[in-house]
N, C-alpha and C. Protein backbone atom coordinates (compact mmCIF):
# COMPACT_ATOMS: atom_id res chain seq x y z
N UNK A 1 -11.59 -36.51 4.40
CA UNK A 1 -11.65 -35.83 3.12
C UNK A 1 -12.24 -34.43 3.28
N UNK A 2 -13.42 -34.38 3.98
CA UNK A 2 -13.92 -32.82 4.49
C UNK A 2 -12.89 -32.45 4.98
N UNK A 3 -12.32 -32.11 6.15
CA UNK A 3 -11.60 -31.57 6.99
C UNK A 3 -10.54 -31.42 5.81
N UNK A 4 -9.97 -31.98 4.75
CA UNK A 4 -8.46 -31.50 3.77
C UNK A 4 -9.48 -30.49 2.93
N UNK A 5 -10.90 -30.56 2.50
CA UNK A 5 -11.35 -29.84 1.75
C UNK A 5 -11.49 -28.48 2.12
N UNK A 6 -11.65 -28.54 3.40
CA UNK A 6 -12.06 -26.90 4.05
C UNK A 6 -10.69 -26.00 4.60
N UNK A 7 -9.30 -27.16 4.47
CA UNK A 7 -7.81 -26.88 4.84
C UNK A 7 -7.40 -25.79 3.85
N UNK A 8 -7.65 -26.64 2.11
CA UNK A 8 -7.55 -26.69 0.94
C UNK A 8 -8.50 -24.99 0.75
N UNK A 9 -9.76 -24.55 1.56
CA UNK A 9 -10.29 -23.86 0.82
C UNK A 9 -9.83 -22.58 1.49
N UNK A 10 -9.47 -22.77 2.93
CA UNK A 10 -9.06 -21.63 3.56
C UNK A 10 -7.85 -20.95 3.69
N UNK A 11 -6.80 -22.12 2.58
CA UNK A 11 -5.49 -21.63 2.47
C UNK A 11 -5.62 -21.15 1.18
N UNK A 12 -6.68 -21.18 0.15
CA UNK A 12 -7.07 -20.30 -1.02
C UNK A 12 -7.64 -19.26 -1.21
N UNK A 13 -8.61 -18.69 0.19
CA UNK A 13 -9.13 -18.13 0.72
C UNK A 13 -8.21 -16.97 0.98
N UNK A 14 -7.21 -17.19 2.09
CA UNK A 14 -5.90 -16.63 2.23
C UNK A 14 -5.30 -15.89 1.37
N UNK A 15 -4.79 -16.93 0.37
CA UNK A 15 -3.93 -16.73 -0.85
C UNK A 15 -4.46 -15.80 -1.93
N UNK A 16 -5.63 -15.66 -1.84
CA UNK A 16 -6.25 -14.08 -2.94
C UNK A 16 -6.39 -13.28 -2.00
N UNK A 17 -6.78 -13.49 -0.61
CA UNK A 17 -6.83 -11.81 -0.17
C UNK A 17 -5.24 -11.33 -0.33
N UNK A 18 -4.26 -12.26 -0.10
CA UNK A 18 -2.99 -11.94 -0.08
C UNK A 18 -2.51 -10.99 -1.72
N UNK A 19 -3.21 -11.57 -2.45
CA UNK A 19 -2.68 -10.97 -3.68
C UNK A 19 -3.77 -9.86 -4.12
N UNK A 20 -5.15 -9.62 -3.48
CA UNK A 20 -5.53 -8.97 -3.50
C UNK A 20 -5.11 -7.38 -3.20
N UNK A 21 -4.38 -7.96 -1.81
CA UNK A 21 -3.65 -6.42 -1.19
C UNK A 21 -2.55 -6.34 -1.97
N UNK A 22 -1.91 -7.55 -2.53
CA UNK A 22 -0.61 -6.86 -3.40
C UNK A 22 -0.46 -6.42 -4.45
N UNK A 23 -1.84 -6.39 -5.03
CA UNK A 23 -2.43 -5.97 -6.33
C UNK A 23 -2.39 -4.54 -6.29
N UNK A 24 -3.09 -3.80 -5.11
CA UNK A 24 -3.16 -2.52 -5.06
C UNK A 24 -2.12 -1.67 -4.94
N UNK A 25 -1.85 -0.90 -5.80
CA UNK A 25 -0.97 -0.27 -6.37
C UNK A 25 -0.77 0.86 -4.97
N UNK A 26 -0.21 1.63 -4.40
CA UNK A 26 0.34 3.19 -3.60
C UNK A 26 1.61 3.53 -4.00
N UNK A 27 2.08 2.79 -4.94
CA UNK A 27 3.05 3.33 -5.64
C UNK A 27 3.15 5.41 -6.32
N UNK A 28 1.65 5.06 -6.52
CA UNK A 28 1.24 6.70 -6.96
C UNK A 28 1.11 7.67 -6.17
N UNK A 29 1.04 7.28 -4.70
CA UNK A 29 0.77 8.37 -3.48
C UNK A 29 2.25 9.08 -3.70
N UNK A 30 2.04 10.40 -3.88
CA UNK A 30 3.43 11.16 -3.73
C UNK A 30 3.72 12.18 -2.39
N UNK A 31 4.86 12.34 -2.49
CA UNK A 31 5.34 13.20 -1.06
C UNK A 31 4.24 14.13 -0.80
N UNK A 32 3.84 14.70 0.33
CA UNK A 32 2.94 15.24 0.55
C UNK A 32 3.65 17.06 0.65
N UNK A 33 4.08 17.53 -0.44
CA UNK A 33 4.56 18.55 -0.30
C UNK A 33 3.53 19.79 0.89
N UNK A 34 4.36 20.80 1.28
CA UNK A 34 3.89 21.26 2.21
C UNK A 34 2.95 21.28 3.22
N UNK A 35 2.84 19.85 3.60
CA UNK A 35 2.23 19.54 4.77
C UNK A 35 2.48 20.15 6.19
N UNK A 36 3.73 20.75 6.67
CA UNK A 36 3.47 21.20 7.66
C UNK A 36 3.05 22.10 7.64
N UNK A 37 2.32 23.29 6.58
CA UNK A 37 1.55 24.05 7.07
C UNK A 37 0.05 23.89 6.68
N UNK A 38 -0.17 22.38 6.83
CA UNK A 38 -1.26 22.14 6.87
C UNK A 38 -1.94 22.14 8.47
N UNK A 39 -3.28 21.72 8.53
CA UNK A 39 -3.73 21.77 9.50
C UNK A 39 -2.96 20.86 10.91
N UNK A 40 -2.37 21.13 12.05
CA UNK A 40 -1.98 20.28 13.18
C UNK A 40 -2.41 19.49 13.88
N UNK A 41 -2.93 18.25 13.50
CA UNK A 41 -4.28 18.28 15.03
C UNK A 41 -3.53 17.31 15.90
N UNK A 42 -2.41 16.80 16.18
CA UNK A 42 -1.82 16.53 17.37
C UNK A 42 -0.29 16.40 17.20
N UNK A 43 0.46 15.48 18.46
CA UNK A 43 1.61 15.31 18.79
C UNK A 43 1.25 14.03 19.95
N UNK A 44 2.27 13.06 19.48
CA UNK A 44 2.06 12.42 20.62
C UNK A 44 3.39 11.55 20.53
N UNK A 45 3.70 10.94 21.49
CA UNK A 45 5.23 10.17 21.71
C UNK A 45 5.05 9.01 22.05
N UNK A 46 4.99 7.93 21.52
CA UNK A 46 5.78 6.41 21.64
C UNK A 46 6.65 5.95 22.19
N UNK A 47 7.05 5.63 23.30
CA UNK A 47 7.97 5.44 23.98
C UNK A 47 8.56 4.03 23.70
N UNK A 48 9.12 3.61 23.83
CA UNK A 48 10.74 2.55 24.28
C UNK A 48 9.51 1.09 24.21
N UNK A 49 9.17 0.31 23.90
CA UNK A 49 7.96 -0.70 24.76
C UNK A 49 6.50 -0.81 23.29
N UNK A 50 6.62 0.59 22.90
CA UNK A 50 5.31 0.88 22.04
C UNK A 50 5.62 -0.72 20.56
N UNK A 51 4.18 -1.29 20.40
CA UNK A 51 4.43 -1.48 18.97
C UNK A 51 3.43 -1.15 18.10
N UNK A 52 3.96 -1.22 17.26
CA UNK A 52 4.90 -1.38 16.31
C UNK A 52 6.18 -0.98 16.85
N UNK A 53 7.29 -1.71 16.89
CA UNK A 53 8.41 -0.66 17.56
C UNK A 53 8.90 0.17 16.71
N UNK A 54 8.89 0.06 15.17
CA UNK A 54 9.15 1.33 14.43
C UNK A 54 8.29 2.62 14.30
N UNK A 55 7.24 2.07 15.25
CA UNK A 55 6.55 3.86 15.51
C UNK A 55 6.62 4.79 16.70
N UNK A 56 7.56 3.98 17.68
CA UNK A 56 8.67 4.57 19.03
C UNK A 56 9.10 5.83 17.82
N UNK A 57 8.63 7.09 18.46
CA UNK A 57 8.87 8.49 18.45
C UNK A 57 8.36 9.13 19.25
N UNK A 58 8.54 10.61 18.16
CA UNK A 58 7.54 11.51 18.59
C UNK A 58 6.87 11.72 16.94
N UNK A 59 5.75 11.82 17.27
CA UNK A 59 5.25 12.01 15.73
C UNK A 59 3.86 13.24 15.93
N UNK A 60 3.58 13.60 14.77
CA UNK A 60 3.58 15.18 14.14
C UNK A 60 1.95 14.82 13.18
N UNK A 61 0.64 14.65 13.68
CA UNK A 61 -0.32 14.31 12.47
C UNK A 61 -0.59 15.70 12.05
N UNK A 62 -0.51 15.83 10.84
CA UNK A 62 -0.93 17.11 9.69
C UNK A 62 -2.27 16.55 9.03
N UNK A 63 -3.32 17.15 8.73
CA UNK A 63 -4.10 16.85 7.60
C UNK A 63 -4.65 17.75 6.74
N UNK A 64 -4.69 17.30 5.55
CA UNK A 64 -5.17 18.85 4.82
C UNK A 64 -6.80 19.06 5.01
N UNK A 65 -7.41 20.04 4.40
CA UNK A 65 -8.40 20.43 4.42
C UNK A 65 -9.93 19.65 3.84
N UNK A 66 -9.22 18.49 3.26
CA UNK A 66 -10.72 17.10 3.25
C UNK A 66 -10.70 16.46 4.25
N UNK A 67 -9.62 15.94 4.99
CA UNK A 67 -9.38 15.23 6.22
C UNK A 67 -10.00 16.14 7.28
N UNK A 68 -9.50 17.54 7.29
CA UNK A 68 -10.19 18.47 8.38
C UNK A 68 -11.87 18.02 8.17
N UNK A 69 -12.09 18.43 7.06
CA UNK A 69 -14.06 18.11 6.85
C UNK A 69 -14.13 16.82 7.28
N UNK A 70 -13.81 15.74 7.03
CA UNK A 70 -13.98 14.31 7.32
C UNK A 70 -13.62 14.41 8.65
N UNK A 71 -13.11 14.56 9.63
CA UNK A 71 -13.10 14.83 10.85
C UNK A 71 -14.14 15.37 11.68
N UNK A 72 -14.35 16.38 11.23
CA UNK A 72 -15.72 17.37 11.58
C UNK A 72 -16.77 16.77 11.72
N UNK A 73 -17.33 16.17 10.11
CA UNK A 73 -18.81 15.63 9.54
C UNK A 73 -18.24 13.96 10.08
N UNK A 74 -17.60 13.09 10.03
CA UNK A 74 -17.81 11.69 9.74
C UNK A 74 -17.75 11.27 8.73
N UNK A 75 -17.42 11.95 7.36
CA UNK A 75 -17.39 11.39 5.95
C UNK A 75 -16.75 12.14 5.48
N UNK A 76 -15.65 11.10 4.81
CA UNK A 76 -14.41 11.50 4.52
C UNK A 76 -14.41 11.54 2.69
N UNK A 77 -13.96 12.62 1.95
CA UNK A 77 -14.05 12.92 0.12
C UNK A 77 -12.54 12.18 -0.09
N UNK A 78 -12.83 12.23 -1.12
CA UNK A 78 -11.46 11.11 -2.08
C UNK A 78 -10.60 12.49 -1.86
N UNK A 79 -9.20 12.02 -1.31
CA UNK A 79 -8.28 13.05 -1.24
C UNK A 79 -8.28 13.70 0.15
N UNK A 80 -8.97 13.00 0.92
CA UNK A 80 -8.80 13.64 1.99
C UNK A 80 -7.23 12.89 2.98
N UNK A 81 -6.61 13.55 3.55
CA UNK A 81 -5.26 13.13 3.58
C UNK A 81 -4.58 13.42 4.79
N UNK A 82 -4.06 12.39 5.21
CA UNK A 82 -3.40 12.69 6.98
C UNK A 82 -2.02 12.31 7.01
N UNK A 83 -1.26 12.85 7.48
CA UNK A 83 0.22 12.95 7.21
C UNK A 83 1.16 12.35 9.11
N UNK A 84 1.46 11.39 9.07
CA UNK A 84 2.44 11.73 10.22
C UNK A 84 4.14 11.50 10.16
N UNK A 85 4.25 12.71 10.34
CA UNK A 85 5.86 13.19 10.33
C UNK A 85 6.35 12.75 12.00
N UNK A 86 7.70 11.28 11.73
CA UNK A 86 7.49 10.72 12.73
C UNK A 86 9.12 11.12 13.00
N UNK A 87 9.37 11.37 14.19
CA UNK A 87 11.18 11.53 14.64
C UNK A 87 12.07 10.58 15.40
N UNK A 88 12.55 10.36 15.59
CA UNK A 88 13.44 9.42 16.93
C UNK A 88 12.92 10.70 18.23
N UNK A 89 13.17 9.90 19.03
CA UNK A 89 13.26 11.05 20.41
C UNK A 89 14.85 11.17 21.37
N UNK A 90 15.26 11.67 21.97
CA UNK A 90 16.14 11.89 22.19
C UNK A 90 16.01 12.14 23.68
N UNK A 91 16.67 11.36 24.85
CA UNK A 91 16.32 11.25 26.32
C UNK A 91 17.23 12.21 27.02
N UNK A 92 17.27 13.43 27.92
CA UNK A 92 17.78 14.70 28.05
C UNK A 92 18.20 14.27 29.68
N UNK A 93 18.69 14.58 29.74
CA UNK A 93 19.69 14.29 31.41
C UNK A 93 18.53 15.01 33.01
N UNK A 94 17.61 15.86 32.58
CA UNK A 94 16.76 16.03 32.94
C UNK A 94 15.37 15.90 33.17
N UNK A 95 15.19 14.62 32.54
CA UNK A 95 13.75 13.90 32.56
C UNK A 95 12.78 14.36 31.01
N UNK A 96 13.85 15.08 30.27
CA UNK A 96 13.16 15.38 29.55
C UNK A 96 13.54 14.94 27.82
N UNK A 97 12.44 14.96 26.75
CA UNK A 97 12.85 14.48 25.83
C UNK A 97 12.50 15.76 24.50
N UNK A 98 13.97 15.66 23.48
CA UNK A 98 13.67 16.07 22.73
C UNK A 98 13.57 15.59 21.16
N UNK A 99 13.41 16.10 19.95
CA UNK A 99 13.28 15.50 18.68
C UNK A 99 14.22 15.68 17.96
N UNK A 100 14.98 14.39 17.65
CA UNK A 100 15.93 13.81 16.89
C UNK A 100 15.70 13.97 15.11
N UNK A 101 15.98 12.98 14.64
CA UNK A 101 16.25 12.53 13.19
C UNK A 101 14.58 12.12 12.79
N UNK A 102 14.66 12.94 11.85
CA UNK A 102 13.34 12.05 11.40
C UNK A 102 13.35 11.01 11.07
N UNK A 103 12.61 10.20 10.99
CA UNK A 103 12.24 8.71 11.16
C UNK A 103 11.77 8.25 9.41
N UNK A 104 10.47 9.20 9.47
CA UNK A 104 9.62 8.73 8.00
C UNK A 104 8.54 10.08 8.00
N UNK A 105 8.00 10.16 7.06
CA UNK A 105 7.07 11.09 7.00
C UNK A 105 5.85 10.08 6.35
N UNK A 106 4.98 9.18 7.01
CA UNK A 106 4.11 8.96 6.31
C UNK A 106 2.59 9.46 6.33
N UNK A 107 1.81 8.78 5.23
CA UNK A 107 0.47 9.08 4.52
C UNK A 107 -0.01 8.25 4.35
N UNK A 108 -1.82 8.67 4.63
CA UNK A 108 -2.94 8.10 3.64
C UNK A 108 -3.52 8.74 3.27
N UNK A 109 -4.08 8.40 2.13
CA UNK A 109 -4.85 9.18 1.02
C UNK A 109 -6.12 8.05 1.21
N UNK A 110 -7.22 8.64 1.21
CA UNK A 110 -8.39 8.61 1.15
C UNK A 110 -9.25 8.47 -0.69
N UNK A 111 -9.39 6.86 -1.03
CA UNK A 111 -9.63 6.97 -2.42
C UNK A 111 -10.31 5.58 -2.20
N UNK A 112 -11.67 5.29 -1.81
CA UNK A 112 -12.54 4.26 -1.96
C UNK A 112 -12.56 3.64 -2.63
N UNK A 113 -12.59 3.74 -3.92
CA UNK A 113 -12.76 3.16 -5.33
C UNK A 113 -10.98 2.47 -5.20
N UNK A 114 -10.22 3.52 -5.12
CA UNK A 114 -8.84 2.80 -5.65
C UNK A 114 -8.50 1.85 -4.45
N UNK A 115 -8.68 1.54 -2.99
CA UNK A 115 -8.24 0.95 -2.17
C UNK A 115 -8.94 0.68 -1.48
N UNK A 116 -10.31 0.31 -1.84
CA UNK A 116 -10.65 -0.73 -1.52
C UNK A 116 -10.51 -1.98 -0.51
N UNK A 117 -9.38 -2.50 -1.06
CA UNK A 117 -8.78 -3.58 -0.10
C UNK A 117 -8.26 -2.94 1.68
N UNK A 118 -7.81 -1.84 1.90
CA UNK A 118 -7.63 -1.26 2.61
C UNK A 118 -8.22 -0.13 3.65
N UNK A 119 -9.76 -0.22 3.26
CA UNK A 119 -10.93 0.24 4.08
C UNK A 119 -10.95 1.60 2.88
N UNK A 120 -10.50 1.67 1.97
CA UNK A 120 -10.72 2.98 1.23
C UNK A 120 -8.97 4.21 1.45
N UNK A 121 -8.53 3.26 1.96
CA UNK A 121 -7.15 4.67 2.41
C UNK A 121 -6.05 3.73 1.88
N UNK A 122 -4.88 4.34 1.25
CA UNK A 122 -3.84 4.08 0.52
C UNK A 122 -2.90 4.61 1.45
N UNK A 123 -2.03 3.82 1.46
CA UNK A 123 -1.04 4.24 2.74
C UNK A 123 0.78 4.37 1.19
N UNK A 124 1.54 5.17 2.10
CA UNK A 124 2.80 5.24 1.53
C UNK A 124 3.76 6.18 2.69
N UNK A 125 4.84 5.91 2.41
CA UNK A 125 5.50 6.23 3.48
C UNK A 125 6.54 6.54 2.96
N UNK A 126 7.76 7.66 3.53
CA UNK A 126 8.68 8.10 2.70
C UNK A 126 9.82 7.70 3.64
N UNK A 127 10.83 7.19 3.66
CA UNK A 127 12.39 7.04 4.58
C UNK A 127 12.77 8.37 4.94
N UNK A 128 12.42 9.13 5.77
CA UNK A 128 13.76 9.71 6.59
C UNK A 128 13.05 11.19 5.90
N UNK A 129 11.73 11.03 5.17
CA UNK A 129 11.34 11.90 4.61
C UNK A 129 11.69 12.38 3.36
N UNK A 130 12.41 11.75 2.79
CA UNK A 130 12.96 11.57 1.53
C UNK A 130 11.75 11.19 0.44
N UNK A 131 11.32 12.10 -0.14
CA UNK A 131 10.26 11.81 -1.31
C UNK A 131 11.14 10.65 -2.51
N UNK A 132 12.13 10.44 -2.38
CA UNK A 132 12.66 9.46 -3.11
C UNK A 132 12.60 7.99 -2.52
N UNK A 133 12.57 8.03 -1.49
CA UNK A 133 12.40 6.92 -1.05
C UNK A 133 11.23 6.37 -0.39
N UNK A 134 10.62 5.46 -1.32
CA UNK A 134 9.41 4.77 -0.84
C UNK A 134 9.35 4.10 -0.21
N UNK A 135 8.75 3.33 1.10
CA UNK A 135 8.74 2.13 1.76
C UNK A 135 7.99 1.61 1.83
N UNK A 136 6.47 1.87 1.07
CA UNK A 136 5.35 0.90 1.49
C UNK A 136 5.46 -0.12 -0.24
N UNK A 137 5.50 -1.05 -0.23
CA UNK A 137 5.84 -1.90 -1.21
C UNK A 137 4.78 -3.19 -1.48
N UNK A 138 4.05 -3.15 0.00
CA UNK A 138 2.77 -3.89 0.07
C UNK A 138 1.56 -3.55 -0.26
N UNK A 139 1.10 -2.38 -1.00
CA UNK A 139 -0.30 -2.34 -1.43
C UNK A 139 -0.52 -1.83 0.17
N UNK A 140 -0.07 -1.49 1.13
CA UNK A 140 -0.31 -1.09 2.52
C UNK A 140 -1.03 -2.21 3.22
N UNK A 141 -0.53 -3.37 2.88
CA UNK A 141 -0.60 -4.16 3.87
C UNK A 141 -0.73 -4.16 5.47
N UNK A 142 0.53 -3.75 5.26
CA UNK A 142 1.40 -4.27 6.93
C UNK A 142 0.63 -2.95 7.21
N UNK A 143 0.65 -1.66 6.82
CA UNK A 143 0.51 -0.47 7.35
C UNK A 143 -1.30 -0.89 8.23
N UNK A 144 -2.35 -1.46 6.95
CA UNK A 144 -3.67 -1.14 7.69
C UNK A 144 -3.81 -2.26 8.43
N UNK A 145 -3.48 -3.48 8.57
CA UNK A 145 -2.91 -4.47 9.88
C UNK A 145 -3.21 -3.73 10.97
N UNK A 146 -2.69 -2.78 11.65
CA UNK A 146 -2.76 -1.63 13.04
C UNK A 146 -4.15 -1.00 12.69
N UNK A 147 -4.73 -0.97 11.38
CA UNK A 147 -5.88 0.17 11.32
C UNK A 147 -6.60 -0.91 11.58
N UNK A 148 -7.03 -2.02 11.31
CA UNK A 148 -8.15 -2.52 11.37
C UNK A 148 -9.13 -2.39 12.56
N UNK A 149 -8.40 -2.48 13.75
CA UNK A 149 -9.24 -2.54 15.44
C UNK A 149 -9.76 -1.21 15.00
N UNK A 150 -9.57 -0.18 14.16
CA UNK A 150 -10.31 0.93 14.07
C UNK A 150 -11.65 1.46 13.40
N UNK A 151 -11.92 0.47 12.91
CA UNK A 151 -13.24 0.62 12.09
C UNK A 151 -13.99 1.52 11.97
N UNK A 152 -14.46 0.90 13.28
CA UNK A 152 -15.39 2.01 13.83
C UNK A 152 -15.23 3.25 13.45
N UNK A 153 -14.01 3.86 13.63
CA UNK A 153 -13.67 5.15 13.26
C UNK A 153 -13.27 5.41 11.43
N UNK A 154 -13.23 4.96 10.78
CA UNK A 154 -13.02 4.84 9.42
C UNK A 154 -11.38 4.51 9.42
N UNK A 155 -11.17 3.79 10.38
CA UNK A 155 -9.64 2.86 10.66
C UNK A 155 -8.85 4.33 10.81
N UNK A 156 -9.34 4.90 11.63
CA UNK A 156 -8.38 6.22 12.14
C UNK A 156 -7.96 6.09 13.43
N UNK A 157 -6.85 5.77 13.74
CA UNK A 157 -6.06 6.48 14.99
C UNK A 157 -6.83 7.44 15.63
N UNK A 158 -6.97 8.62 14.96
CA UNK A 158 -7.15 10.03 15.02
C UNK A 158 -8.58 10.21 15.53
N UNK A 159 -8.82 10.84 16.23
CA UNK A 159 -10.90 10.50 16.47
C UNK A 159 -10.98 12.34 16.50
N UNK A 160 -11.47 12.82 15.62
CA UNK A 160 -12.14 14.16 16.12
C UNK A 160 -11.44 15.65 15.45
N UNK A 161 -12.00 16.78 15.12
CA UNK A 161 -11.35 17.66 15.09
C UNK A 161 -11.10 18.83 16.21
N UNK A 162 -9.63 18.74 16.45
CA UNK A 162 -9.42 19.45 17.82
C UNK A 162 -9.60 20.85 17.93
């Protein structure tokens, strides 16, 4: 009877964080208009093998100017915002690779209070870079899944301003 009670409590347990994250709305994160002439702070390429395998590119992190401060200091303001503009890559007869089709242009927005469930960052992602087309549909589920091993860093990939 214990052992069905603690089955019983951890598959309920489950079942609200689950609706917890699907509660949270990123429906509102919008295209990040003129981000590439926001700040650059890298480039890096994913090769053939990488997973997530939908993040096999070359991808492009932009952040605007709260993300720059939150980089700098360690504490990041509501709105602070990191962008990666991600491409296919394209394999060149010479060992070399260049950038294809864009892939997605995605984001997080930095909003403690509103996302919560997600270490404080709201993720959204656009198809092909298309501000019409949304793809994060999970409250950024699946997206902070990969952020979590990051903690430490405020679930950033990204460590530092270059």
């Amino acid at each position: 009877m214990w052992n069905r009670s603690l089955v019983f409590a951890a598959i309920s347990a489950a079942g609200m964080a689950g609706a917890a994250y699907a509660a949270q709305d990123t429906a509102g994160i919008g295209f990040p208009e003129g981000y590439r002439s926001w700040f650059h702070h890298h480039s890096t390429v994913n090769r053939s093998g990488h997973q997530p395998e939908g993040n096999v590119g070359i991808q492009h992190v932009y952040v605007n100017d709260a993300a720059l401060e939150g980089l700098r200091t360690g504490k990041f303001a509501p709105g602070a915002t990191f962008v990666v503009d991600r491409f296919k890559y394209v394999e060149q007869d010479n060992h070399s690779m260049s950038q294809g089709d864009r892939k997605v242009v995605a984001v997080m927005v930095y909003d403690p209070q509103r996302y919560a469930e997600t270490g404080g960052w709201g993720f959204q992602a656009f198809k092909g870079g298309d501000p019409a087309q949304k793809a994060v549909k999970d409250g950024g589920q699946a997206c902070f899944v990969c952020h979590i091993p990051h903690a430490d860093n405020h679930y950033l990939f990204t460590r530092g301003a270059q």
